[in-house]
Protein backbone atom coordinates (compact mmCIF):
# COMPACT_ATOMS: atom_id res chain seq x y z
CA UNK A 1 114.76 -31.82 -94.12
CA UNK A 2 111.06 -31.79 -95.96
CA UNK A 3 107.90 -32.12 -93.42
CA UNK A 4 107.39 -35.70 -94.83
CA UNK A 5 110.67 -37.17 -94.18
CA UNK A 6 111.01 -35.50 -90.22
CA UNK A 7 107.38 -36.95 -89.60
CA UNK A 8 108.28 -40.44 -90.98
CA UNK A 9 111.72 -40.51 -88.58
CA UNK A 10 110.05 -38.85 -85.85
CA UNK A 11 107.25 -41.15 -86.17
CA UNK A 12 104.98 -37.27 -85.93
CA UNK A 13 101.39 -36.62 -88.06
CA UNK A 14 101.49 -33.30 -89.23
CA UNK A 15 99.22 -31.66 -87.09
CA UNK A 16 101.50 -33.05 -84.32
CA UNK A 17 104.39 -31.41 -86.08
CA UNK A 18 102.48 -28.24 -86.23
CA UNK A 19 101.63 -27.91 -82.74
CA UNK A 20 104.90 -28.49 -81.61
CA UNK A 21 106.69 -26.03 -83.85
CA UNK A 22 103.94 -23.36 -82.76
CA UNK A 23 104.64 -24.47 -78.72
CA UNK A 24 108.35 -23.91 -79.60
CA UNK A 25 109.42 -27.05 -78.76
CA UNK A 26 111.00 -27.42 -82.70
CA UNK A 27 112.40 -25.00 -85.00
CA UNK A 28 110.71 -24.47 -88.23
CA UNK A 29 113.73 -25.34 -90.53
CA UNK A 30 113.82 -29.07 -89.17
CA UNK A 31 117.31 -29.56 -88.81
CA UNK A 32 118.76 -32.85 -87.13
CA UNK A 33 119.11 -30.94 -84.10
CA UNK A 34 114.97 -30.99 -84.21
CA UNK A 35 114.43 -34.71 -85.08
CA UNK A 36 116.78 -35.30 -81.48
CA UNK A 37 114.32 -32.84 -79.75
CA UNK A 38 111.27 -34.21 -81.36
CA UNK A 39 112.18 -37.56 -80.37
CA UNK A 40 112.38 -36.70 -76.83
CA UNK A 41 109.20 -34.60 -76.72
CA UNK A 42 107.59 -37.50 -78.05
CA UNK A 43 109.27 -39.88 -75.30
CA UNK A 44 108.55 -37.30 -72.78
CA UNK A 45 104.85 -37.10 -73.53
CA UNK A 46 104.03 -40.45 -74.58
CA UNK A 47 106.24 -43.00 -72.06
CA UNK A 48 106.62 -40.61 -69.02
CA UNK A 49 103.48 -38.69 -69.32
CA UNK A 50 105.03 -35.47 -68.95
CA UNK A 51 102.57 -32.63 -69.18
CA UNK A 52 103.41 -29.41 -71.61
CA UNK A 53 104.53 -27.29 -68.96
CA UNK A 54 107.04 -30.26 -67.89
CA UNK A 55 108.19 -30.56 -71.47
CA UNK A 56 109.20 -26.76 -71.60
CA UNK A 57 110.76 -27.15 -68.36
CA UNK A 58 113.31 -30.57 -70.12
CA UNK A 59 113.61 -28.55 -72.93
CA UNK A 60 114.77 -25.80 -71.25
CA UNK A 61 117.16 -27.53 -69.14
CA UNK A 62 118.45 -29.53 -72.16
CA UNK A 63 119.49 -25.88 -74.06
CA UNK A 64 121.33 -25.14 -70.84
CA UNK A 65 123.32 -28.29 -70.73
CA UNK A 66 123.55 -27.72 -74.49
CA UNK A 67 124.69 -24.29 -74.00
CA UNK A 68 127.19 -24.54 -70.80
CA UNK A 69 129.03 -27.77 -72.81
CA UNK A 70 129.99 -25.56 -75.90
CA UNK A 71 130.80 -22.58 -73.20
CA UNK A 72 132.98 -25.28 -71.74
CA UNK A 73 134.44 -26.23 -75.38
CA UNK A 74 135.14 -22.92 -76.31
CA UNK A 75 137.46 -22.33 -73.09
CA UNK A 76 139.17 -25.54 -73.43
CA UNK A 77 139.93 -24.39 -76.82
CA UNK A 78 141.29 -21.21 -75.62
CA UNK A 79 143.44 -22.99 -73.43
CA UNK A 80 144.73 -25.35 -75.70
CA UNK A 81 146.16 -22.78 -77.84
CA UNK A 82 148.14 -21.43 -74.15
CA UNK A 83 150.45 -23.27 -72.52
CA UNK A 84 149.89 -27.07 -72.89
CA UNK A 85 150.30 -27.74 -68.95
CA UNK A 86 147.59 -25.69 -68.18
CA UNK A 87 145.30 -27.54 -70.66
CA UNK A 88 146.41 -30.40 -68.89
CA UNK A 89 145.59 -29.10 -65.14
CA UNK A 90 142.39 -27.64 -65.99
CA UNK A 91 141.46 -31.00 -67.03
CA UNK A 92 142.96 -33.04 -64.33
CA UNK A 93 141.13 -30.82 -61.74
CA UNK A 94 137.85 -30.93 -64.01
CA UNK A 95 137.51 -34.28 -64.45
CA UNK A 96 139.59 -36.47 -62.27
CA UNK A 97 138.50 -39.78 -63.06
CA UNK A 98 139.88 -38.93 -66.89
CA UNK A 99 143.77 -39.30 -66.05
C-alpha cells in the first residue's frame, strides 16, 4: 500500500509514519498486517497513554500470540491429515467448551 493511502486509514502524518517504521513498530512495505499494528500503536499511545517502552513490550507480546496460534495451526493440520479421532481428542482436551 502507498505512504498516502496507510496514513489516511491509519489516520498517521508522515513523520509519525516515519518514526514508527524507524522504532520498528511497522514494516517498511506497509502491508495490512501494518495498518492492524499501526492502529493499535496509535490506540496504545494516544487512549491508554502507553509509553514507547510499553508499546514494544504489546508489540512483542502480540508477535508471540501471533506466532504460538499459527504453531498451533500448523499441528492441527498435521493431525488432521492422521487419524481423524485424534484430531478430534486433541481438540476436545484443548478446548472443552468447543464440543
Amino acid at each position: 500500500m502507498d505512504r498516502a493511502t496507510f496514513c489516511l486509514r491509519a489516520r498517521l502524518d508522515a513523520g509519525t509514519l516515519d518514526a514508527w517504521i524507524e522504532a520498528g513498530y511497522l514494516r517498511r512495505e506497509l502491508a495490512e498486517a501494518d495498518l492492524a499494528r499501526a492502529l493499535l500503536v496509535r490506540d496504545l499511545i494516544e487512549d491508554l497513554g502507553v509509553n514507547e517502552e510499553g508499546v514494544e513490550v504489546v508489540l512483542d507480546l502480540v508477535d508471540q500470540l501471533h506466532a504460538a496460534r499459527a504453531a498451533l495451526r500448523r499441528v492441527l493440520a498435521v493431525l488432521a491429515e492422521e487419524d481423524r479421532g485424534v484430531l478430534e481428542r486433541v481438540r476436545a482436551r484443548i478446548w472443552p467448551d468447543r464440543t
